[in-house]
C-alpha atoms as a PDB file:
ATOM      1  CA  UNK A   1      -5.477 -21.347  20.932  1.00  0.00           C
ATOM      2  CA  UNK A   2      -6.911 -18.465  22.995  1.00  0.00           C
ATOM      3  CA  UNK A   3      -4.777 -16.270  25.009  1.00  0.00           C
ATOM      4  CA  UNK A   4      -6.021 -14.307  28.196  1.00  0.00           C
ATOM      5  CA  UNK A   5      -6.799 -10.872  27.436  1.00  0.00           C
ATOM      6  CA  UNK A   6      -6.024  -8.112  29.553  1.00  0.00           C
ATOM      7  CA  UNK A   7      -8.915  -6.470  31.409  1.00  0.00           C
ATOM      8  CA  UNK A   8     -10.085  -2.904  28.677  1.00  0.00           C
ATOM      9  CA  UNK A   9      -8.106  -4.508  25.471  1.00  0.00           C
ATOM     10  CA  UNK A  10     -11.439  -5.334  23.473  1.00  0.00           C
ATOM     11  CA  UNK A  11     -13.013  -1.742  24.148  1.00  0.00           C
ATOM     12  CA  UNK A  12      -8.915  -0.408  23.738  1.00  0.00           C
ATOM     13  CA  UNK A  13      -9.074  -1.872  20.955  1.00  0.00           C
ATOM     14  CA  UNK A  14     -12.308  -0.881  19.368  1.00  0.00           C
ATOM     15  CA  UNK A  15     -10.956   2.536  20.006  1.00  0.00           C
ATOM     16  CA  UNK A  16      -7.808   1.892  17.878  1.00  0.00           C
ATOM     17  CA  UNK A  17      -9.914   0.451  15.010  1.00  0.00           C
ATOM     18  CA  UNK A  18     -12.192   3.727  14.549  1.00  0.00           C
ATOM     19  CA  UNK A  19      -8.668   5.419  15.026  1.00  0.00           C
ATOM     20  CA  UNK A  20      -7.728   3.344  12.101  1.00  0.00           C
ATOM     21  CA  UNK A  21     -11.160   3.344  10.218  1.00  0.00           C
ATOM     22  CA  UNK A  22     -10.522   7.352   9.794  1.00  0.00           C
ATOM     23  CA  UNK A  23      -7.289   7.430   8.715  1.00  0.00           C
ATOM     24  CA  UNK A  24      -7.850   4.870   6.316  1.00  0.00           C
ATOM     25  CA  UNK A  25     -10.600   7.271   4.889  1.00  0.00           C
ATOM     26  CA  UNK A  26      -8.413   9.908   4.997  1.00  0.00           C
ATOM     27  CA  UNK A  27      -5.657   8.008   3.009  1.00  0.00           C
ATOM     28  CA  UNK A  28      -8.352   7.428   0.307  1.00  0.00           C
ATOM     29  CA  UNK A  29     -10.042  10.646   0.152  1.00  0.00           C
ATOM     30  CA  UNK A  30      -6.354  12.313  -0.211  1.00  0.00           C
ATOM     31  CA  UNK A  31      -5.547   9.073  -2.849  1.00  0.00           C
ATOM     32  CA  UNK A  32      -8.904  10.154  -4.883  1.00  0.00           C
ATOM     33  CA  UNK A  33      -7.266  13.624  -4.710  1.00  0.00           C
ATOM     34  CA  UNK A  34      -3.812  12.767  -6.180  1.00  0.00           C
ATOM     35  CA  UNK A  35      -5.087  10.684  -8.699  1.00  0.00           C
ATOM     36  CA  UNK A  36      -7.567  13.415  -9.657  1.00  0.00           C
ATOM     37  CA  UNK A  37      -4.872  16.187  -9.723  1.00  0.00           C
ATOM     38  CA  UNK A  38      -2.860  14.131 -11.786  1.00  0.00           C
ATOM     39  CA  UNK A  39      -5.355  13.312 -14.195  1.00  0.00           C
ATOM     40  CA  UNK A  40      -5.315   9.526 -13.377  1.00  0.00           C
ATOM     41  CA  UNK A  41      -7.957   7.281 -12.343  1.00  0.00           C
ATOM     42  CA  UNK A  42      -7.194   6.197  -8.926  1.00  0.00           C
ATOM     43  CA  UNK A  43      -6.170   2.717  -9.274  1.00  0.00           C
ATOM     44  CA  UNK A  44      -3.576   3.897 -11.790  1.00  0.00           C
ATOM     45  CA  UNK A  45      -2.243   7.056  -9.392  1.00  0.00           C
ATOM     46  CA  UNK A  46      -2.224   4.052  -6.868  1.00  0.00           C
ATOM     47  CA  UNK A  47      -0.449   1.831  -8.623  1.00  0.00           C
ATOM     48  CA  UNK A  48       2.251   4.790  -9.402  1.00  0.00           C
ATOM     49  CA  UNK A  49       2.454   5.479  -5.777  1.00  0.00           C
ATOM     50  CA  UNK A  50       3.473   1.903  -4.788  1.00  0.00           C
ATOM     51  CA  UNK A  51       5.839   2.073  -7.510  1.00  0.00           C
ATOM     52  CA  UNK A  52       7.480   4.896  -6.516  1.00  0.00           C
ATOM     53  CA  UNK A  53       7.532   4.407  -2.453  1.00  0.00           C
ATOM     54  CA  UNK A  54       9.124   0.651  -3.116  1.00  0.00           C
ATOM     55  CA  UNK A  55      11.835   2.797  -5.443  1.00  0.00           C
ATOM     56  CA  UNK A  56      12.621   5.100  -2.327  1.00  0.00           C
ATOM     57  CA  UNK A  57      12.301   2.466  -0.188  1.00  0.00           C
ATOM     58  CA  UNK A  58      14.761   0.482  -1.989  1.00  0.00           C
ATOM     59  CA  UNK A  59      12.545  -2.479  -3.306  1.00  0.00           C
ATOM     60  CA  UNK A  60      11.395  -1.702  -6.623  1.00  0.00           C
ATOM     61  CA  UNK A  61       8.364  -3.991  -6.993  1.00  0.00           C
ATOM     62  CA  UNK A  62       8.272  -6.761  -9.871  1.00  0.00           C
ATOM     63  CA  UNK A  63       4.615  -7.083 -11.689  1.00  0.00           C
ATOM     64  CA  UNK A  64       3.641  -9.794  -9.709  1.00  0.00           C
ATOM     65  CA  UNK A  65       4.193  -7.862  -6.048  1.00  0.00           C
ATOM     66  CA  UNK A  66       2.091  -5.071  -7.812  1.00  0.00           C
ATOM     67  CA  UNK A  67      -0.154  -6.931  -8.557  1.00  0.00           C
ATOM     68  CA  UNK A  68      -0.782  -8.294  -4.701  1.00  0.00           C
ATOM     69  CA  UNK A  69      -0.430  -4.674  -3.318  1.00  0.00           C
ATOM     70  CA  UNK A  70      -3.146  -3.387  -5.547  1.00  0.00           C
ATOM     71  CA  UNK A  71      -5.064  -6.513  -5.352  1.00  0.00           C
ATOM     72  CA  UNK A  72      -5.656  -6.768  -9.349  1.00  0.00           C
ATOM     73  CA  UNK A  73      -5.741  -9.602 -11.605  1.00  0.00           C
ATOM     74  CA  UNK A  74      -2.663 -10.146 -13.299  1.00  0.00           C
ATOM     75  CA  UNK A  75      -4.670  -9.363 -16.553  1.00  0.00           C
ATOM     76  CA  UNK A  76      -5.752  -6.127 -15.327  1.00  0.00           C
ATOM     77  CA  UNK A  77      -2.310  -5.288 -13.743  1.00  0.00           C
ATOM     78  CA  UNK A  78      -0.485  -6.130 -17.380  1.00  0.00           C
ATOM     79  CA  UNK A  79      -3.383  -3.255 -18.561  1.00  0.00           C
ATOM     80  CA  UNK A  80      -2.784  -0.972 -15.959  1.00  0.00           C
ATOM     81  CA  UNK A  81       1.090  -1.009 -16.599  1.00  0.00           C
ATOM     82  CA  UNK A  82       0.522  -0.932 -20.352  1.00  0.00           C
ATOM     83  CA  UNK A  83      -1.569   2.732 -19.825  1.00  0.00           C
ATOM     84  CA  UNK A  84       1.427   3.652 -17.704  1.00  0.00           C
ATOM     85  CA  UNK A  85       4.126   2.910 -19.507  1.00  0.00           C
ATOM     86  CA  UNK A  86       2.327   4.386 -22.777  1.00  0.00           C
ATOM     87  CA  UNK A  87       1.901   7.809 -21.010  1.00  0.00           C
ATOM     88  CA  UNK A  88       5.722   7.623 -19.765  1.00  0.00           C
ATOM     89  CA  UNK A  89       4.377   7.433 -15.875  1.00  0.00           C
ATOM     90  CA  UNK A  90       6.604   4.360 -15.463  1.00  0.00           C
ATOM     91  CA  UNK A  91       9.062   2.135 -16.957  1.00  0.00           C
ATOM     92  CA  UNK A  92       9.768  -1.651 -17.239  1.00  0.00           C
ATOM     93  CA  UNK A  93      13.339  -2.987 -16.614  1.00  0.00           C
ATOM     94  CA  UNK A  94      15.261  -5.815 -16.812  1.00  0.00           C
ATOM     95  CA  UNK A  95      17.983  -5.383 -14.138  1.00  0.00           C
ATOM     96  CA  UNK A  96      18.178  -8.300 -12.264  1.00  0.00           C
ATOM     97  CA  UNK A  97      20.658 -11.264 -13.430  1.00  0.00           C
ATOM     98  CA  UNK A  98      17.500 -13.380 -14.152  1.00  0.00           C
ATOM     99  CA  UNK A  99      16.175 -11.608 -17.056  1.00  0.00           C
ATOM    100  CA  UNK A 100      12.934 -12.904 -16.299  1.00  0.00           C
ATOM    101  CA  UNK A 101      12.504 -10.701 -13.725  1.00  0.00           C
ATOM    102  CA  UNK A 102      11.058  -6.988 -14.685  1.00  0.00           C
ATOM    103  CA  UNK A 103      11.594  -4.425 -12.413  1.00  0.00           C
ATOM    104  CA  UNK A 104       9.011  -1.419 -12.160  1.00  0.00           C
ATOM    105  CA  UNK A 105      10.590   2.111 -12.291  1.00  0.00           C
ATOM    106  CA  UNK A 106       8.689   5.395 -11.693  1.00  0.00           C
ATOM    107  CA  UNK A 107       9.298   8.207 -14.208  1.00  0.00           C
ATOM    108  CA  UNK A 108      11.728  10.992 -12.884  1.00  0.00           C
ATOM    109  CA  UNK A 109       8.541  13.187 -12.834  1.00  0.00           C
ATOM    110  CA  UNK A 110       5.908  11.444 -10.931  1.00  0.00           C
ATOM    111  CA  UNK A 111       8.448  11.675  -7.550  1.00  0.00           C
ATOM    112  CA  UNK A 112       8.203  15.092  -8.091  1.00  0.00           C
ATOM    113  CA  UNK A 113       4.759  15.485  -8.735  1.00  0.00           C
ATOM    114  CA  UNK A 114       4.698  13.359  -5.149  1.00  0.00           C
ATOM    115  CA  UNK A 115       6.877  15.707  -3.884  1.00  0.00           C
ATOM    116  CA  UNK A 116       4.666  18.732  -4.476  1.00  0.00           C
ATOM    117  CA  UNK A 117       1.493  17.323  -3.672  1.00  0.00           C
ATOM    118  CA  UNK A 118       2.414  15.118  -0.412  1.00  0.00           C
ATOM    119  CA  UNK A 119       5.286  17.496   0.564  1.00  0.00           C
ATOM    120  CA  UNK A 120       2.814  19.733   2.544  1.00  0.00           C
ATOM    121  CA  UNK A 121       1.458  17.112   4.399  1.00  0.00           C
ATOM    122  CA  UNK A 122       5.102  15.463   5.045  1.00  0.00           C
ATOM    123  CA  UNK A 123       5.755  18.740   6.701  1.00  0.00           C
ATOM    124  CA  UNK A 124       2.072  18.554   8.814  1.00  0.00           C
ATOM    125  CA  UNK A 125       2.963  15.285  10.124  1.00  0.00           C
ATOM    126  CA  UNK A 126       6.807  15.906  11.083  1.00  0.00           C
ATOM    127  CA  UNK A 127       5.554  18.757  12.998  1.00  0.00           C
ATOM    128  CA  UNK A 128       3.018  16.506  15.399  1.00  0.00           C
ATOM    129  CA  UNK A 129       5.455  13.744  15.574  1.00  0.00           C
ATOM    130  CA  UNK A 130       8.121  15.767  16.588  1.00  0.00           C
ATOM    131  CA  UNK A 131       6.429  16.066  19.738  1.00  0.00           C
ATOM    132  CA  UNK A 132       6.386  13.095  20.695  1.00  0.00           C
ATOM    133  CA  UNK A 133       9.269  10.934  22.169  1.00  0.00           C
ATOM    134  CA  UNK A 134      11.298   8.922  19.189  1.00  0.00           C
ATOM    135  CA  UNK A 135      10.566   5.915  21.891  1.00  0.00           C
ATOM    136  CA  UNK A 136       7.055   6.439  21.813  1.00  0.00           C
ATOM    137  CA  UNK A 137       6.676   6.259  17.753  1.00  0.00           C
ATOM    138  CA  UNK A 138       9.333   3.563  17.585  1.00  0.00           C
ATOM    139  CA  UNK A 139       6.721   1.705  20.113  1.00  0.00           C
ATOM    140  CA  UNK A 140       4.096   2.840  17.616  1.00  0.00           C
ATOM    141  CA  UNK A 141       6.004   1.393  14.832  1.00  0.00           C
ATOM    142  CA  UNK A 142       6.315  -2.271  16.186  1.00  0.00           C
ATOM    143  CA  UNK A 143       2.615  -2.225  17.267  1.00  0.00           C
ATOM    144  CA  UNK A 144       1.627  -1.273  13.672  1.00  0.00           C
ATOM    145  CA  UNK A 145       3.944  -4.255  12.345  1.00  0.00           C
ATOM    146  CA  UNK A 146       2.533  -6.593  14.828  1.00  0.00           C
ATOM    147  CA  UNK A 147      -1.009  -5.461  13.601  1.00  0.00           C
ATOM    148  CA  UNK A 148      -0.254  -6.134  10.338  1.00  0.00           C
ATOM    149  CA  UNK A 149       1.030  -9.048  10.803  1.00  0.00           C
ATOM    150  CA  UNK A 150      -1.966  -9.876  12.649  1.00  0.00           C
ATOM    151  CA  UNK A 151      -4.127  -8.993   9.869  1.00  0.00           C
ATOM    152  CA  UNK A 152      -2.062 -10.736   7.419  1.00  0.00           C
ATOM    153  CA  UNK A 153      -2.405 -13.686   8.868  1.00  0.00           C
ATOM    154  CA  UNK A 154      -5.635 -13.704   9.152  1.00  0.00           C
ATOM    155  CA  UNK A 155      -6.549 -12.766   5.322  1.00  0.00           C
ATOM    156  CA  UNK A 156      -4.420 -15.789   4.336  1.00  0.00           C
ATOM    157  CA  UNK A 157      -6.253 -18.102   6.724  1.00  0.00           C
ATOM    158  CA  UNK A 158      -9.265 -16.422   5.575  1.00  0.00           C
ATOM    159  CA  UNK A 159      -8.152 -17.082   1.643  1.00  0.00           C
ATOM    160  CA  UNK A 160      -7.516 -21.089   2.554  1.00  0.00           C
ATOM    161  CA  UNK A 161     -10.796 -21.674   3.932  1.00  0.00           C
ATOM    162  CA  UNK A 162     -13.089 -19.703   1.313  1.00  0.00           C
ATOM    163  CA  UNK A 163     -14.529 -22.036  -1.190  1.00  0.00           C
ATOM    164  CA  UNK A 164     -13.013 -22.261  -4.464  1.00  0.00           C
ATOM    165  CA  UNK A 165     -16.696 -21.243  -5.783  1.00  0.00           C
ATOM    166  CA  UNK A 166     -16.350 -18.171  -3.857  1.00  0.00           C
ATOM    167  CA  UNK A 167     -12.722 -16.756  -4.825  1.00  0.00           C
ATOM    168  CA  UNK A 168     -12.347 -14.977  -8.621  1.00  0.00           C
ATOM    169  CA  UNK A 169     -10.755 -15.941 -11.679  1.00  0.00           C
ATOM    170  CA  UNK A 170      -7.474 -15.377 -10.423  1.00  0.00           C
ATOM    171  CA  UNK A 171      -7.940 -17.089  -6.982  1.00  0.00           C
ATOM    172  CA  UNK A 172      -8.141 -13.848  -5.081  1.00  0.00           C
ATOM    173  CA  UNK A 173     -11.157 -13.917  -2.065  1.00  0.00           C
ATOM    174  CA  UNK A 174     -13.546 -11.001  -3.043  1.00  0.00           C
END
């Protein structure tokens, strides 16, 4: 089903995408960092990170929704929180009435670790959103959901229609 697109949205668009392109490699670059300065490889500091930000979000993440955000295996998640929990980086709970369910918990000391090594760059970014209208970046917010929504979407219609011969072990589209 093709909508009509407004006159300037594909070049708009292309626009947004470098936009996007650079942060991304700015989010990774600074991810290498953290892991580095923590003396983690970077899937692991990763994998701490989503940990922790679903804690403060108020969502702790199970192994399984770890597993999708860092798009691993579930063998090499089950390793990755193995190494974690052996160097006391994070913890495996049972809190939910279904005692099937394992919650992951950050150790006390990796949010502060966070906290030292984001918190500069917390303080950067306040400081050039503040000048902008709270309308403005709650307009920004809602087109970032709708674009990941959008992209969402398309990965899992992307995932239905890739051959079986194509996807790994685990299902996952490479």
């Amino acid at each position: 089903m093709e909508e009509a697109v407004r006159d300037g949205v594909p070049e708009q668009r292309e626009r947004l995408m470098e936009s996007l392109r650079i942060y991304g490699g700015h989010y990774a670059e600074l991810s290498r960092r953290f892991a580095a300065w923590l003396g983690l490889h970077s899937t692991d500091a990763t994998a701490v990170l989503e940990i922790a930000a679903a804690e403060e979000r108020g969502t702790p993440l199970s192994p399984a929704r770890l597993s999708e955000r860092t798009s691993l295996s579930t063998p090499a998640t089950t390793a990755l929180l193995n190494r974690l929990e052996a160097a006391g980086h994070i913890t495996r709970a049972r809190e939910h009435s279904d005692r099937r369910i394992i919650t992951l918990r950050s150790g006390g000391h990796i949010q502060e670790r966070a906290d030292e090594f984001f918190g500069p760059l917390a303080h950067r970014l306040d400081a050039v959103m503040s000048h902008y209208p709270p309308q403005l970046l709650e307009q920004v917010e809602a087109f970032m959901a709708d674009l990941n929504t959008a992209m969402d979407s398309h990965l899992t219609e992307q995932h239905a229609v890739t051959p079986r011969s194509l996807r790994t072990p685990d299902g996952r589209t490479p």
